[in-house]
Structure formats: C-alpha cells, structure tokens
Protein backbone atom coordinates (compact mmCIF):
# COMPACT_ATOMS: atom_id res chain seq x y z
CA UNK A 1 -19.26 -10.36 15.25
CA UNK A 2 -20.06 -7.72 18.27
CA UNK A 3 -23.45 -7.14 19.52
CA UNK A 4 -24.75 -4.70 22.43
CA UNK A 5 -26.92 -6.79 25.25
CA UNK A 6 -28.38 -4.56 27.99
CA UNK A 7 -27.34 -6.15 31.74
CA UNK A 8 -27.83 -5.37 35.08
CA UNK A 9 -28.74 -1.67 33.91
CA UNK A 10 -25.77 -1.24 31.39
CA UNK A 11 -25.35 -1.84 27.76
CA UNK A 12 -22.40 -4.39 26.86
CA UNK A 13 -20.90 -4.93 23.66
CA UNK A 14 -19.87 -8.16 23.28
CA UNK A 15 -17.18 -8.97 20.47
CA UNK A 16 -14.33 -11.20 19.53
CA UNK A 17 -10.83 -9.65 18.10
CA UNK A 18 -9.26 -10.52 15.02
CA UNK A 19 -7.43 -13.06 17.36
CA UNK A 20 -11.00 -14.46 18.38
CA UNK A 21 -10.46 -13.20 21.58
CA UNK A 22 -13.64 -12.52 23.56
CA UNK A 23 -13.82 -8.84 25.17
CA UNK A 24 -16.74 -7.06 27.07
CA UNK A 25 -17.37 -3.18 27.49
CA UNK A 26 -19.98 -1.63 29.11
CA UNK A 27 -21.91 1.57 28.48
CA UNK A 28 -24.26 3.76 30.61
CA UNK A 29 -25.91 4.78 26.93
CA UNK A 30 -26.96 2.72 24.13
CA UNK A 31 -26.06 5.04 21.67
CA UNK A 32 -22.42 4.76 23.27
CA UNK A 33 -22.88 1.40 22.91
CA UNK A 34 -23.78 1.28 19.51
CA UNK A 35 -21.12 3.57 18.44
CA UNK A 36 -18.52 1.07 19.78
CA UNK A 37 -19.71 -1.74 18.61
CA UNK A 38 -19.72 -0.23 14.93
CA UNK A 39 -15.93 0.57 15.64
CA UNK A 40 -14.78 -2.42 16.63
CA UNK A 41 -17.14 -4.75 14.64
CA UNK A 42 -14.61 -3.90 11.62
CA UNK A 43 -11.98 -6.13 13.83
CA UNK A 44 -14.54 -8.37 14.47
CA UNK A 45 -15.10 -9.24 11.24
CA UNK A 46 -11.73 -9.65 10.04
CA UNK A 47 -9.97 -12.82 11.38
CA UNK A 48 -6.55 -12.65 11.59
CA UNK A 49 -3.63 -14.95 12.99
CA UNK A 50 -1.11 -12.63 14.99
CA UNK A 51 2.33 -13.77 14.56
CA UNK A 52 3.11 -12.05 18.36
CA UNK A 53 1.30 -12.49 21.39
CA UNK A 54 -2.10 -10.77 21.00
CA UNK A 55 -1.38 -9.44 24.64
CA UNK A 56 1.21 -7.19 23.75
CA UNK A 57 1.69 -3.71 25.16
CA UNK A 58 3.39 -0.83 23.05
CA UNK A 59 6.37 -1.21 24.84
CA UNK A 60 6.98 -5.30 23.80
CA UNK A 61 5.42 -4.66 20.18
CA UNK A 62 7.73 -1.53 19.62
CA UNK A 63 10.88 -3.17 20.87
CA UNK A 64 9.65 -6.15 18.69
CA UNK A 65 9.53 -3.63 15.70
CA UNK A 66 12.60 -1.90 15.79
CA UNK A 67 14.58 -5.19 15.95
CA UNK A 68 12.32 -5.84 12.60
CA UNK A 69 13.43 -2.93 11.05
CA UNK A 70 17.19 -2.65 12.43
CA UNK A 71 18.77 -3.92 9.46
CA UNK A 72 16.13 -2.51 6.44
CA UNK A 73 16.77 1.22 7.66
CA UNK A 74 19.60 3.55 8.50
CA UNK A 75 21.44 3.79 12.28
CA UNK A 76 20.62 7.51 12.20
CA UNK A 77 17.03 6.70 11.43
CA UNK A 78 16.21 3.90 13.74
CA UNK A 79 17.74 5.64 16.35
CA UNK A 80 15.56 8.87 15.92
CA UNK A 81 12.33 6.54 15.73
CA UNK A 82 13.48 5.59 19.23
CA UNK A 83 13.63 8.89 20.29
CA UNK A 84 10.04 9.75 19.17
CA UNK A 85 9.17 6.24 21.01
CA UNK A 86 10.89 7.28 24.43
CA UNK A 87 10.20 10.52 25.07
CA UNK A 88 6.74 10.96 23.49
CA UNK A 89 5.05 7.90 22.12
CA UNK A 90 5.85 5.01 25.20
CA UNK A 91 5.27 7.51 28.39
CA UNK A 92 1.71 8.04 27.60
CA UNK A 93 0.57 4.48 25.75
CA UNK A 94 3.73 1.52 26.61
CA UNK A 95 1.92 -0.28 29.48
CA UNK A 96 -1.48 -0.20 26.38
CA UNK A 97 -1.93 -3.18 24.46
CA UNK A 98 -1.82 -2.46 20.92
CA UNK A 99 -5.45 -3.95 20.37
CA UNK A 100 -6.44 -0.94 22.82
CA UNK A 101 -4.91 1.85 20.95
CA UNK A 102 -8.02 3.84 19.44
CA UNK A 103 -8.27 6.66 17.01
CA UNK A 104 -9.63 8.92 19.84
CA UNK A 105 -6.79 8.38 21.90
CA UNK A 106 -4.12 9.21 19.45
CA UNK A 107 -5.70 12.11 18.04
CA UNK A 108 -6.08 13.92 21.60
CA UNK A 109 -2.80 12.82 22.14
CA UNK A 110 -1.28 14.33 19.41
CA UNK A 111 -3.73 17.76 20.21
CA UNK A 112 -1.96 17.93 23.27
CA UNK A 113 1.41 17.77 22.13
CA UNK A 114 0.30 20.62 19.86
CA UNK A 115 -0.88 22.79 22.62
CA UNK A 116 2.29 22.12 24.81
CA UNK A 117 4.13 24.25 21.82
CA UNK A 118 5.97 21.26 19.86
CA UNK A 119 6.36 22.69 16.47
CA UNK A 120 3.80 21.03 13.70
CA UNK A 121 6.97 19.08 12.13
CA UNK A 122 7.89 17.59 15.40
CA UNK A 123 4.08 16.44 16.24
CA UNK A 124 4.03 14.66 12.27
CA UNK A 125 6.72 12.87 12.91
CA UNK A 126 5.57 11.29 16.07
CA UNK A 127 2.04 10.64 14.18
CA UNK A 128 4.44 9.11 11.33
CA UNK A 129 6.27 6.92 13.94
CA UNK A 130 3.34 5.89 15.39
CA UNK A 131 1.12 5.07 11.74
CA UNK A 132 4.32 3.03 10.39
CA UNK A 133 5.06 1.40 13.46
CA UNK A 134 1.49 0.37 13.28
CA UNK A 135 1.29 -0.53 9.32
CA UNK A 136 3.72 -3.36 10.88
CA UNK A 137 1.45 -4.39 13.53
CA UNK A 138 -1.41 -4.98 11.08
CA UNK A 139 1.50 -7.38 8.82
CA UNK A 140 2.51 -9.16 12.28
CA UNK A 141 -1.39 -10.11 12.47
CA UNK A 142 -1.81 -8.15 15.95
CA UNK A 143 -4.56 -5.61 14.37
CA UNK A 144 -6.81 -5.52 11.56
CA UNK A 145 -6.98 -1.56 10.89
CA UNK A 146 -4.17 1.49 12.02
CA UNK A 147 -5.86 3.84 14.12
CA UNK A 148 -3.08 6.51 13.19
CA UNK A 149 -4.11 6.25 9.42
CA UNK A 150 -4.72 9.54 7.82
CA UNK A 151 -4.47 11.54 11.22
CA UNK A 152 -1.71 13.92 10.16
CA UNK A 153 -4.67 15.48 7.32
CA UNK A 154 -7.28 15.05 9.85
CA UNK A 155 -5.21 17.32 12.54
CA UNK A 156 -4.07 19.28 9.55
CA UNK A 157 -0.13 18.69 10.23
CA UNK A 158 0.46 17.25 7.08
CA UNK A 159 2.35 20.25 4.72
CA UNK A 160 1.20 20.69 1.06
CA UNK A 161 3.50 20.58 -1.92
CA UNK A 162 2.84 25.15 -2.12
CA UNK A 163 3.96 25.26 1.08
CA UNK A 164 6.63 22.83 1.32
CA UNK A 165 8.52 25.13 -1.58
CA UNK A 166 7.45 28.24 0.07
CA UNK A 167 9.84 26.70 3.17
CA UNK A 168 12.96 26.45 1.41
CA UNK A 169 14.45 29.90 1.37
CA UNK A 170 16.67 29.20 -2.08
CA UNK A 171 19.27 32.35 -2.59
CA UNK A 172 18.75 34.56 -5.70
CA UNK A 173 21.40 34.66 -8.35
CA UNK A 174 22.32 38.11 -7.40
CA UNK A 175 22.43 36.90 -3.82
CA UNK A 176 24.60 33.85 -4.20
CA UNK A 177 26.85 35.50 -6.45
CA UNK A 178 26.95 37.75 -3.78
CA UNK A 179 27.30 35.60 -1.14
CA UNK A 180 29.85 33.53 -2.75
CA UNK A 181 31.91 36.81 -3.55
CA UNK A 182 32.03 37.45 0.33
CA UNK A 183 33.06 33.87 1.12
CA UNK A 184 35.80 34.28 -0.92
CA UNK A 185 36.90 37.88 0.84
CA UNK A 186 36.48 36.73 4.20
CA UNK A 187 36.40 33.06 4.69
CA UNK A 188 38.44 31.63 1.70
CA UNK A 189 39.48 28.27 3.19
CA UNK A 190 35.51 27.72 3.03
CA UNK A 191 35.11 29.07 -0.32
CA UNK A 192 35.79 25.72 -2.55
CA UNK A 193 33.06 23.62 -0.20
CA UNK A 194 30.14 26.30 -0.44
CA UNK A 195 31.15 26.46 -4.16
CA UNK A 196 30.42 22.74 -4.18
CA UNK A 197 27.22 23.19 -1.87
CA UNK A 198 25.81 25.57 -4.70
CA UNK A 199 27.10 23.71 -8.10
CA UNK A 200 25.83 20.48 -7.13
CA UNK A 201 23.08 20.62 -4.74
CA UNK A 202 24.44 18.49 -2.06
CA UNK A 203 23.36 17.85 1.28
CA UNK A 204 26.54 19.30 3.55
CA UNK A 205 27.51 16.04 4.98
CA UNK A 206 27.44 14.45 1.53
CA UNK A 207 30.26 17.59 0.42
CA UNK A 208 31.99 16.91 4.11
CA UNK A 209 32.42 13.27 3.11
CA UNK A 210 33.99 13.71 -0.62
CA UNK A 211 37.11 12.03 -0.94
CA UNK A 212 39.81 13.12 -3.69
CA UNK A 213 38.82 9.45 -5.72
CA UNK A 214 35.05 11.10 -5.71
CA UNK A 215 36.66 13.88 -8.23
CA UNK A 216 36.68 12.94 -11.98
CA UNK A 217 38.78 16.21 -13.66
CA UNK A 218 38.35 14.52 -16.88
CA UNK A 219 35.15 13.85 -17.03
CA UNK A 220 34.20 16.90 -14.93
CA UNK A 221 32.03 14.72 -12.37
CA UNK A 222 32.21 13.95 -8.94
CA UNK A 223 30.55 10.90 -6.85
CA UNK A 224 28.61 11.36 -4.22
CA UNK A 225 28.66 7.84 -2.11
CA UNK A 226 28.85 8.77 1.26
CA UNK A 227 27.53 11.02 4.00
CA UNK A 228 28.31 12.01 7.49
CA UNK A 229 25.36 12.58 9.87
CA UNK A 230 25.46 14.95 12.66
CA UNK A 231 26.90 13.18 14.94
CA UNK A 232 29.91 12.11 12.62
CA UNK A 233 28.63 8.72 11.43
CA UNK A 234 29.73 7.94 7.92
CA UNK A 235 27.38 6.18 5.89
CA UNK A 236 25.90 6.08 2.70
CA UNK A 237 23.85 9.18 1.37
CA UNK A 238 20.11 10.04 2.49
CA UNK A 239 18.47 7.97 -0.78
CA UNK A 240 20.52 4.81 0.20
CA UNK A 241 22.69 4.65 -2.67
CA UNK A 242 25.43 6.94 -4.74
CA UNK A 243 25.28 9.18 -7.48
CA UNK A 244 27.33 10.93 -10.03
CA UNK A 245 26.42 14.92 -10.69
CA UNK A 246 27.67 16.61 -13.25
CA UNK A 247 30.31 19.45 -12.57
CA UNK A 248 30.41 23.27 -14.45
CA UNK A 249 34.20 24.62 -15.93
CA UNK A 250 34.04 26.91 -13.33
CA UNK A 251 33.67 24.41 -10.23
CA UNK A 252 35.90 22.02 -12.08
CA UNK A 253 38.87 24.66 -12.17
CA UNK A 254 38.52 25.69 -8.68
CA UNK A 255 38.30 22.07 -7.46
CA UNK A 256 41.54 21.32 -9.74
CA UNK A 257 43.50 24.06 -7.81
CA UNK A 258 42.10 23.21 -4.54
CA UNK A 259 43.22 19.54 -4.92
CA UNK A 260 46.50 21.04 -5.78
CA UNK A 261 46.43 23.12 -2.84
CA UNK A 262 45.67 20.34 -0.76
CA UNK A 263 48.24 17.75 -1.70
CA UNK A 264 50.74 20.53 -0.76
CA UNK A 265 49.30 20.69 2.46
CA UNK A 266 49.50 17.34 2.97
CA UNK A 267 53.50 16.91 2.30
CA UNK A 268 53.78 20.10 4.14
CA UNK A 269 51.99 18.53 7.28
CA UNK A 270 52.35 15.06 6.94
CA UNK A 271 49.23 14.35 7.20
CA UNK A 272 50.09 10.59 5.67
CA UNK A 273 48.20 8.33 7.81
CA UNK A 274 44.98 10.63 6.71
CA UNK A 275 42.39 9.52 5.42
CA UNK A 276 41.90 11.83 1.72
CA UNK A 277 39.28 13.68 2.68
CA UNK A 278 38.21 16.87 0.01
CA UNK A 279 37.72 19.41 2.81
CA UNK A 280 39.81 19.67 6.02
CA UNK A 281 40.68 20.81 9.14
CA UNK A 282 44.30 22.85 9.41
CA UNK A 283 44.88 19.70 11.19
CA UNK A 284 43.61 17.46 7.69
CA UNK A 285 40.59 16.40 9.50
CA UNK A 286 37.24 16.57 8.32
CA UNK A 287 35.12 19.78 8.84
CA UNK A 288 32.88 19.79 11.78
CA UNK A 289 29.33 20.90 10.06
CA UNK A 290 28.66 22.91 13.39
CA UNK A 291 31.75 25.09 12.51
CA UNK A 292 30.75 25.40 8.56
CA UNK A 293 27.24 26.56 9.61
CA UNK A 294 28.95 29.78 12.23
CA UNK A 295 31.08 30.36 9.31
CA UNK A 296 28.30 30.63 7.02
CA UNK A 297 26.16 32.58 9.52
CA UNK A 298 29.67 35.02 9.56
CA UNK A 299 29.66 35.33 5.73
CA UNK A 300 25.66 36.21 5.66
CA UNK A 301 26.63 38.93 8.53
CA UNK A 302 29.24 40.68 6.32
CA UNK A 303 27.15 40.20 2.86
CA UNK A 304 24.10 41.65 4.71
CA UNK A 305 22.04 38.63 3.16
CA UNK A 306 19.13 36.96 5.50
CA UNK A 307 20.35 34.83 8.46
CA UNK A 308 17.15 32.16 7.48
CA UNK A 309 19.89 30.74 4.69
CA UNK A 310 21.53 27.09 6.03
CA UNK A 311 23.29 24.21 3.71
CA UNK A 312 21.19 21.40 4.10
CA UNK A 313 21.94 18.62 6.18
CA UNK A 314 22.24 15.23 5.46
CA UNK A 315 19.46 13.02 7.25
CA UNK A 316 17.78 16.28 8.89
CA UNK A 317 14.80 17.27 7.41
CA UNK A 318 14.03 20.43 9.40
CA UNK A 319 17.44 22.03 7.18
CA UNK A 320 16.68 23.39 4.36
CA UNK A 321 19.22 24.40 1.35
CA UNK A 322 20.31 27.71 0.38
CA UNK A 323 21.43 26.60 -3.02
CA UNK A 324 19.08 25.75 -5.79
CA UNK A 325 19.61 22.80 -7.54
CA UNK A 326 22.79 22.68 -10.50
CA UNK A 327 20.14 23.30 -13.48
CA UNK A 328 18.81 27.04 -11.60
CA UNK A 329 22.51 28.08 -11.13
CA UNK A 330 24.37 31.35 -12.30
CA UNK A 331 28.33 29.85 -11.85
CA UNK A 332 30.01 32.14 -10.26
CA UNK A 333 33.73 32.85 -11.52
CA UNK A 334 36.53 34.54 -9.62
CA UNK A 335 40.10 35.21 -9.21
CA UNK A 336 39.96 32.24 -6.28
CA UNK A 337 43.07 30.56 -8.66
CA UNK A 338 45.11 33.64 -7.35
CA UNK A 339 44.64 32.80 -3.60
CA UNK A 340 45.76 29.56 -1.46
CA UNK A 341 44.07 28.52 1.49
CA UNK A 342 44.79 29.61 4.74
C-alpha cells in the first residue's frame, strides 16, 4: 500500500507498484502528498506480474507492441500507428517508463498539440494510439490502470453521432443526377466508376480494385474483396473481409457495355499480360485515385456543385463520401450506351 511519512522537512510517499517495486516521491505540501498517494495507491493495491521488464521506457514497450500487433492489424494501419508514435507520441515521452506516464502529463500534452493548430481529428487519434497502445500494457502486466482512458471526452475531442452525420456532405438527388449528367458530358471515360461510387456506396479504392470476375451480370451483383490504399497497396477492404452489394438495371446495363467496351480495348492494345482490372488507364492500368479526385474536382467546376464533395477513401477516415448509400439513391439513366470511352 502507499503511505506519506514527513522527513527531513518533506512529505514522502512511500509505495510499491503493481510489480512490488518500491518507489519514493517527495512533496514540499502534504496535501500534494496526499493527493499522490491516493493516485497511485490504486497501483498499489493491485498486484500484477508484468510479462516485460517493469523498467521499460515508451520507446522499448511501443516497439514491443507493434511487433504484438503486426500480424492482427492491417500494413496501412500499423504503419500509421507508427507515424502517430514517431512524430508525436515518442519525442515528448520515449526515454519515460510506462509506470511514469500520468494522466496529467498526457492531457497537457495533448492541450498543447491542440494549441499548436493540429486539427481535433489528428489530436484523437494520437490520444487513441496512445489509450490502445496502453490497454496492451495493462494485458502485458506492466500497469494496473490507462492513464489515457476516457481523455478524448474529457478534452472534448471525441465527435458525437449529430455531428459525425452533419460531416459527411452526401449529394442531393437533384445534385447527383446532376453531377452524374456532367460526368458523362465532360469526363465520360470516368463516368461508369462514379456511377459505381454512387450505386453501391463504395470506398474509391474498393471500385479502383474491381476486377471483371467481381461482376455477376446475371445475378446483377458485384464483389467487393479487395482495396487499394493510397499508396497503391492491394489488400483486403477496410472491415477485413468481402462483400457482395446488390446492383440496380441501370448500373448493371452500363457496367455490361463498359465490360464490352473494355475487352475491345484490350485486343485493340494488347494489353494481355494485364491484370483484369474494371477501370483503367489508356495504358490498362489501374486509375491513380489522385487523378480520379482532379477529375472529380473538374466535373464539380463545370456542374457548379460545392467543391467540399470527395469519394471516400479506402482506409482514410478524414474522406468522406459524396454518395449516399444504394437504399437513398435516385439511379440515374442516360444515353451513356450511345458513347464509348475515350
């Protein structure tokens, strides 16, 4: 258990870690004192056995916990907890042993990154990287309680559910039909993808990464079981796993005559050693999503529709999608049979 003694002028808690390790802290005021003890008697109380070295700094207990996690999460997102550990998290706490990390710390921490103008997403995700990265540390036995716990209410960064809606922009009907109208006009090589985009609801690199085996005619479905990140990675989609959505007559007939359209292209090209990707390059490579998004921005310029309207991305949360989900849609039919890529 801790207790506060008063020596040599000071008041010293005296306590033993969950490890029962001894530690000593002194205070010039009992009330201090008192206060600390209270915080860390909670430790004190709860024996644990750490399965790491109780000495270890956030530096050895985060490299420890990204090789625990390597192969339970995705490359993408491993690699952007590492991020949040390098450039915000280890620079201010790695040389700190994890049993030193307090709830003080963190939150003026995280106050500061606030004031420096780091938007409120960016500042809950490094409070998120932190909290789960700790959640481990109490499993591995190092600490009995996560400082970080409930900090992203406390510093109000967490978003509610009213507001989290109120974020993604979705088009009108009018506007999409609009919008979808102007694709067509002006960028009609594009206008079978964003078609997709807004009659299923997918995430862009999950449309980028449709294969012609994906596309059921019959059946009028298409399988979603792969995405490409930004930086081109193919892997599986955001939830871990595939899915099947349902397709409308409309999409299904202009998918039909784009897959037409494509196998032309490819005897015309000879694009045989390609792999049969849904939505190419003039070269039969996939789309870069960089170039998609400046041809969408293009379209919204010529329809006069807001600029705030982006496909969403696949493994980036701060995208949002344009396109409401398939059971809010108005399909929108054309004379797109008439035209051919260019």
């Amino acid at each position: 258990m801790a207790c506060v003694r008063k020596r040599r002028g000071k008041y010293v808690v005296d306590w033993r870690d969950g490890a029962g390790l001894r530690h000593w802290k002194s205070f010039d005021k009992k009330g201090d004192a008192d206060a600390f003890r209270d915080q860390v008697g909670i430790e004190a109380r709860q024996r644990v056995s750490s399965t790491v070295p109780a000495s270890s700094t956030m530096t050895e207990y985060a490299e420890h916990w990204k090789r625990l996690i390597g192969q339970t999460v995705k490359p993408r997102t491993l690699a952007r907890y590492s991020e949040i550990l390098t450039l915000h998290v280890l620079p201010k706490f790695g040389k700190l042993r994890v049993r030193e990390l307090n709830r003080g710390q963190l939150k003026l921490f995280l106050t500061e990154k606030s004031s420096l103008g780091l938007q409120k997403r960016t500042v809950r995700n490094i409070q998120g990287v932190i909290r789960v990265m700790l959640n481990a540390a109490i499993e591995d036995g190092l600490i009995a309680a996560n400082p970080a716990a409930n900090l992203g209410r406390a510093l109000k960064l967490t978003i509610s559910k009213a507001a989290r809606q109120e974020e993604i922009k979705a088009m009108t009907k009018v506007q999409r039909q609009h919008f979808l109208a102007t694709v067509l006009q002006y960028a009609p090589r594009y206008y079978p993808l964003f078609f997709v985009l807004a009659g299923t609801g997918e995430r862009l690199g999950e449309a980028l990464a449709l294969q012609d085996g994906d596309l059921d005619l019959i059946t009028q479905t298409i399988r979603i079981a792969r995405a490409f990140s930004e930086d081109g990675t193919l892997d599986t989609p955001k939830s871990g796993h595939g899915r099947t959505v349902d397709l409308s007559q409309a999409l299904t007939s202009v998918l039909a005559r784009h897959l037409m359209t494509l196998k032309q292209d490819r005897l015309k090209h000879g694009w045989t050693d390609q792999t049969p990707w849904l939505f190419v390059t003039k070269n039969g490579t996939p789309l870069d999503p960089a170039n998609v998004r400046r041809a969408m921005t293009s379209v919204l310029k010529q329809a006069k529709l807001p600029l705030h309207f982006t496909p969403i991305a696949s493994g980036t949360p701060t995208l949002r999608s344009c396109f409401p989900r398939v059971s809010q849609l108005l399909m929108f039919k054309s004379n797109w049979d008439t035209r051919r890529l260019n």
